[in-house]
C-alpha atoms as a PDB file:
ATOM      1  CA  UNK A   1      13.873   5.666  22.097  1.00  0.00           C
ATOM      2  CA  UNK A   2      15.645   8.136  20.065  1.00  0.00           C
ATOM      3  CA  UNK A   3      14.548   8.541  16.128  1.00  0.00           C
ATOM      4  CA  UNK A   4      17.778   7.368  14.900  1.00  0.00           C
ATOM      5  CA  UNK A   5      18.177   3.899  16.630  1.00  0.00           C
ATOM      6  CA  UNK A   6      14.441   1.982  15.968  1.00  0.00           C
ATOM      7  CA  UNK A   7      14.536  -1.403  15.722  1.00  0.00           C
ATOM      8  CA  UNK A   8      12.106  -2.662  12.583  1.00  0.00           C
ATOM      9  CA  UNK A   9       9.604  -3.562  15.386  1.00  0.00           C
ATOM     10  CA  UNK A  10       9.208   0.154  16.391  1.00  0.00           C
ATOM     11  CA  UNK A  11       9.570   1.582  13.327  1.00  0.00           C
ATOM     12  CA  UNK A  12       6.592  -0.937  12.211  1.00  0.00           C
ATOM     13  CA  UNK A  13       4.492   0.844  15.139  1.00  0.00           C
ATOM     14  CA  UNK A  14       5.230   4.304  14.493  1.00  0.00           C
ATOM     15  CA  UNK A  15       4.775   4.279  10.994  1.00  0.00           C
ATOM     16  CA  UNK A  16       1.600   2.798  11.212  1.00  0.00           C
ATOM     17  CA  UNK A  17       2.723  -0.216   9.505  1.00  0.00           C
ATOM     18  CA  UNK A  18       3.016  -3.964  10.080  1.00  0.00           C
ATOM     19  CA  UNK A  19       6.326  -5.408  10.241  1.00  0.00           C
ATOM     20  CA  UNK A  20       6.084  -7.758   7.589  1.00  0.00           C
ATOM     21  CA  UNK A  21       5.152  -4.626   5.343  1.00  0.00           C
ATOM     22  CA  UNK A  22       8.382  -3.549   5.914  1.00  0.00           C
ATOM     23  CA  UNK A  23      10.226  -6.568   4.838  1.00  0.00           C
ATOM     24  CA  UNK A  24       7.884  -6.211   1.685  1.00  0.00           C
ATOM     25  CA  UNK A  25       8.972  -2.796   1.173  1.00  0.00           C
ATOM     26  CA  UNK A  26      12.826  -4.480   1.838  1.00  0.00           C
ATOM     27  CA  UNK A  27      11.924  -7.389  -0.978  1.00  0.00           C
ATOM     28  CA  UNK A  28      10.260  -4.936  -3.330  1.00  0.00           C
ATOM     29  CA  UNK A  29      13.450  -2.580  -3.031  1.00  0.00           C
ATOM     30  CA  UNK A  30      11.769   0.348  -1.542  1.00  0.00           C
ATOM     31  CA  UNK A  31      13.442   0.369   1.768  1.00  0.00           C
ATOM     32  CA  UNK A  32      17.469  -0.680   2.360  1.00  0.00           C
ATOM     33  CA  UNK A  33      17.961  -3.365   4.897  1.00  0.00           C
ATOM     34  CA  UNK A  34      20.017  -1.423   7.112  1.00  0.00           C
ATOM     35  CA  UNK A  35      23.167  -4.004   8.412  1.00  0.00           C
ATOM     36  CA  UNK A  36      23.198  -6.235  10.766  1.00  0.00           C
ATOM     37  CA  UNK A  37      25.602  -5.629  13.598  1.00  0.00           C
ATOM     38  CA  UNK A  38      27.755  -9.090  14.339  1.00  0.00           C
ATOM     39  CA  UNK A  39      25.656 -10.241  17.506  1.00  0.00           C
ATOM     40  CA  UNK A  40      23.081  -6.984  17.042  1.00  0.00           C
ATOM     41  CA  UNK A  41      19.946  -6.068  15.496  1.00  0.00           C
ATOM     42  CA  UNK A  42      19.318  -3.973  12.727  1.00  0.00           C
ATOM     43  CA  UNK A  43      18.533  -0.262  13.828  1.00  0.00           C
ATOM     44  CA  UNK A  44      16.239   2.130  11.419  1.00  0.00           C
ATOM     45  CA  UNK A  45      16.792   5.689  11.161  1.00  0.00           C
ATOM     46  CA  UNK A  46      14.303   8.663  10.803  1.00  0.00           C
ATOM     47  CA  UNK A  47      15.014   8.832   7.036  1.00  0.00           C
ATOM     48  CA  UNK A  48      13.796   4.622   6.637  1.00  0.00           C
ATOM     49  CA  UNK A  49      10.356   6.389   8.658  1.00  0.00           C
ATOM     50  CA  UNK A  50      10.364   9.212   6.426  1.00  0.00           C
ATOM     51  CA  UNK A  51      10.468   6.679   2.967  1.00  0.00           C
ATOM     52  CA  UNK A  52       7.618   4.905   4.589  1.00  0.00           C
ATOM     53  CA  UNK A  53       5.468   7.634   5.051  1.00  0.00           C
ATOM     54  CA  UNK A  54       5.986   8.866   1.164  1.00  0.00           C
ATOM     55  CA  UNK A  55       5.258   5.193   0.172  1.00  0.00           C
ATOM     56  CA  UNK A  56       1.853   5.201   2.614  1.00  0.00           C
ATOM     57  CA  UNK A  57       1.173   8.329   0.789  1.00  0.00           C
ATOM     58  CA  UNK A  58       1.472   7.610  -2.703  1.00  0.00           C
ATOM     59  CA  UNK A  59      -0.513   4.665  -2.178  1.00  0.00           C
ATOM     60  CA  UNK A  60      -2.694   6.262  -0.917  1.00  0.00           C
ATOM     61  CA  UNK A  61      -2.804   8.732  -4.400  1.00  0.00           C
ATOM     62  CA  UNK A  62      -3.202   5.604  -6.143  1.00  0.00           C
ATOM     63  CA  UNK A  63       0.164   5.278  -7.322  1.00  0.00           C
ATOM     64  CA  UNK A  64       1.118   1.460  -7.433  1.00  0.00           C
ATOM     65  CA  UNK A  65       4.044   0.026  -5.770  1.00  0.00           C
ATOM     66  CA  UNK A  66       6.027  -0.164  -9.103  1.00  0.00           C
ATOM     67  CA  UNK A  67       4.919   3.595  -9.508  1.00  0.00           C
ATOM     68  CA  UNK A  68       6.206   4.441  -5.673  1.00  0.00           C
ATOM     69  CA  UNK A  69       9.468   2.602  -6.810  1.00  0.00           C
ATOM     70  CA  UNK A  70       9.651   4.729  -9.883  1.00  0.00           C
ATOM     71  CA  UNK A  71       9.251   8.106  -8.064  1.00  0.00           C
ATOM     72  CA  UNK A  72      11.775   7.153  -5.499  1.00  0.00           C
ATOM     73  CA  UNK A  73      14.505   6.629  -7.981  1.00  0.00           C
ATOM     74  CA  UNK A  74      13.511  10.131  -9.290  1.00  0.00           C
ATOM     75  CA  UNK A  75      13.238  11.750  -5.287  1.00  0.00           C
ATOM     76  CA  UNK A  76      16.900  13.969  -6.014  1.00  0.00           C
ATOM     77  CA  UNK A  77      14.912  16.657  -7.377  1.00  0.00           C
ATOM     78  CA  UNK A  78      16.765  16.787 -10.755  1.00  0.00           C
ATOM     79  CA  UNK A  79      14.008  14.556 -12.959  1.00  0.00           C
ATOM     80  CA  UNK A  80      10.922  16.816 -11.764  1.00  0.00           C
ATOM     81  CA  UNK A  81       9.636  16.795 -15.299  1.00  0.00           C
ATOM     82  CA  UNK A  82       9.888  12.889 -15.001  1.00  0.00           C
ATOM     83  CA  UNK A  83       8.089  12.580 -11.741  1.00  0.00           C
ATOM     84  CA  UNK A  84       5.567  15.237 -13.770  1.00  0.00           C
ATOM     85  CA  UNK A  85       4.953  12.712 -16.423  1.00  0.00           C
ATOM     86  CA  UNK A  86       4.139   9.741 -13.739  1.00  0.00           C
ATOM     87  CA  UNK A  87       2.091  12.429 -11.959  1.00  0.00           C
ATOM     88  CA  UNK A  88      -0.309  13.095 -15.019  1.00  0.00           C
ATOM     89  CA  UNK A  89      -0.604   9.463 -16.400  1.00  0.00           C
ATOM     90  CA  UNK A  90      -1.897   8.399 -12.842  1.00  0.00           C
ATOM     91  CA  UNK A  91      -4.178  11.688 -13.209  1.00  0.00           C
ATOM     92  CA  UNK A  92      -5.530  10.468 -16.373  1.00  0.00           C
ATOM     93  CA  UNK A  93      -5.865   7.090 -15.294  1.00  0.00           C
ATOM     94  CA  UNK A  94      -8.325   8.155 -11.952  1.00  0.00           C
ATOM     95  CA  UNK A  95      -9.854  10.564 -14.079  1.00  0.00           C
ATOM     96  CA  UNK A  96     -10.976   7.898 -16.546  1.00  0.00           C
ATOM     97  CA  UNK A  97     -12.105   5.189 -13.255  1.00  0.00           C
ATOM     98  CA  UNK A  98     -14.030   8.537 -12.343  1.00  0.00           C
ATOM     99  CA  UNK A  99     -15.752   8.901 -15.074  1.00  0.00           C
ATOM    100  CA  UNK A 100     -16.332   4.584 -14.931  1.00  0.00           C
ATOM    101  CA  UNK A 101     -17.580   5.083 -11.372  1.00  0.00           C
ATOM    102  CA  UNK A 102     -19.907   8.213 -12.622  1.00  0.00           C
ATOM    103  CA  UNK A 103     -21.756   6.165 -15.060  1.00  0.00           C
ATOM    104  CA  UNK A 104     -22.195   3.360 -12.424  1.00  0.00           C
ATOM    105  CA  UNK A 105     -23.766   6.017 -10.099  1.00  0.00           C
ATOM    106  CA  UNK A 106     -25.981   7.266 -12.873  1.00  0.00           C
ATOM    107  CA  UNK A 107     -27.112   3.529 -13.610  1.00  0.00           C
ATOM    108  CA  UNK A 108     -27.587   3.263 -10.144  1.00  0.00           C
ATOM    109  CA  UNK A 109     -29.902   5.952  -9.237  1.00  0.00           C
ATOM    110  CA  UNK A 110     -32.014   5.280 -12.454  1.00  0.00           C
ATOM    111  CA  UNK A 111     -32.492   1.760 -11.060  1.00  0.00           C
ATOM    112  CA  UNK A 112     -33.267   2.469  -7.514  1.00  0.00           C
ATOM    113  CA  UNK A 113     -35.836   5.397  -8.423  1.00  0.00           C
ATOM    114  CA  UNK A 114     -37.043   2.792 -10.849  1.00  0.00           C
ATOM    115  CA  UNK A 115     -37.703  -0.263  -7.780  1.00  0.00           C
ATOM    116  CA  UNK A 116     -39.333   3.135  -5.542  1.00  0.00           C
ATOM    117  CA  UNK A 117     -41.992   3.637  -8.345  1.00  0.00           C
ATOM    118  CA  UNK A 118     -42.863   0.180  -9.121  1.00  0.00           C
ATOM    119  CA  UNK A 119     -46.211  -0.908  -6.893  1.00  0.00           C
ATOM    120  CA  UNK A 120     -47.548  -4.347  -6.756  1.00  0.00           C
ATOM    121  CA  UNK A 121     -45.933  -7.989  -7.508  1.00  0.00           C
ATOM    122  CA  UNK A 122     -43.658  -6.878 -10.437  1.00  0.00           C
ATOM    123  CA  UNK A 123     -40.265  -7.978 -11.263  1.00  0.00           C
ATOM    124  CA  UNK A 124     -38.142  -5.064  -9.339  1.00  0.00           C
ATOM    125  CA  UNK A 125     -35.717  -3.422 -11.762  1.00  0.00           C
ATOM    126  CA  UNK A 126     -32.935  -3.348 -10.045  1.00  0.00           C
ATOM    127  CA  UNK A 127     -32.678  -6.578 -10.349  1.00  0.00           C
ATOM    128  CA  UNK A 128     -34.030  -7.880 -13.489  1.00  0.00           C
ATOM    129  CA  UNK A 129     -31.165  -5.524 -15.224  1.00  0.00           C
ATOM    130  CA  UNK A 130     -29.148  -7.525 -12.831  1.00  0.00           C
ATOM    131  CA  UNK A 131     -30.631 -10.858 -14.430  1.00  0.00           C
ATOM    132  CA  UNK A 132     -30.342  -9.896 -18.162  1.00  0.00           C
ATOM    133  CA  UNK A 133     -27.541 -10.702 -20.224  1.00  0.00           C
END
């Protein structure tokens, strides 16, 4: 089947999608609804695979759906200082669960080196931390 004529069922498969994601994407305003022949089905074009893909991707950055939305309205290439801006707030905001997710580590090894030393019928560590308040 050539690129330019997919139905949403094989554009679902070759994007790597479910087809109900798709009609998300549709809802959300993400994707266009391509129309509806009288008697036909819709057909998708390489450029509805393409706007997948960048949504899978920024996703996959981190970048919320309402974020995805936001960069799409900016894809001309005229607003790159815009798209900039959205860039380095999300930056700042993974930087900061990095840092959240670095102290959890840190907690974490303390705790587990803690239940390797303890010997005997003691109250393990690990999980009295768990236990207190």
């Amino acid at each position: 089947m050539h690129k330019q004529d997919m139905t949403i069922g094989v554009l679902a498969r070759q994007a790597g999608v479910n087809l109900e994601t798709i009609r998300y994407y549709q809802r959300r305003g993400l994707l266009l609804k391509p129309a509806k022949p009288l008697g036909g089905i819709r057909r998708y074009s390489a450029n509805d695979m393409t706007r997948i893909q960048f949504i899978k991707r920024a996703q996959h950055l981190g970048f919320s759906l309402e974020e995805v939305g936001a960069l799409l309205r900016l894809e001309d290439g005229a607003h790159c200082s815009e798209a900039r801006a959205i860039a380095v707030e999300k930056l700042a905001e993974v930087r900061k669960r990095l840092a959240g997710l670095r102290g959890i580590e840190h907690t974490l090894e303390k705790l587990a080196n803690q239940c390797a030393t303890q010997k005997g019928n003691v109250c393990c560590p690990l999980i009295a931390s768990l236990l207190e308040n």
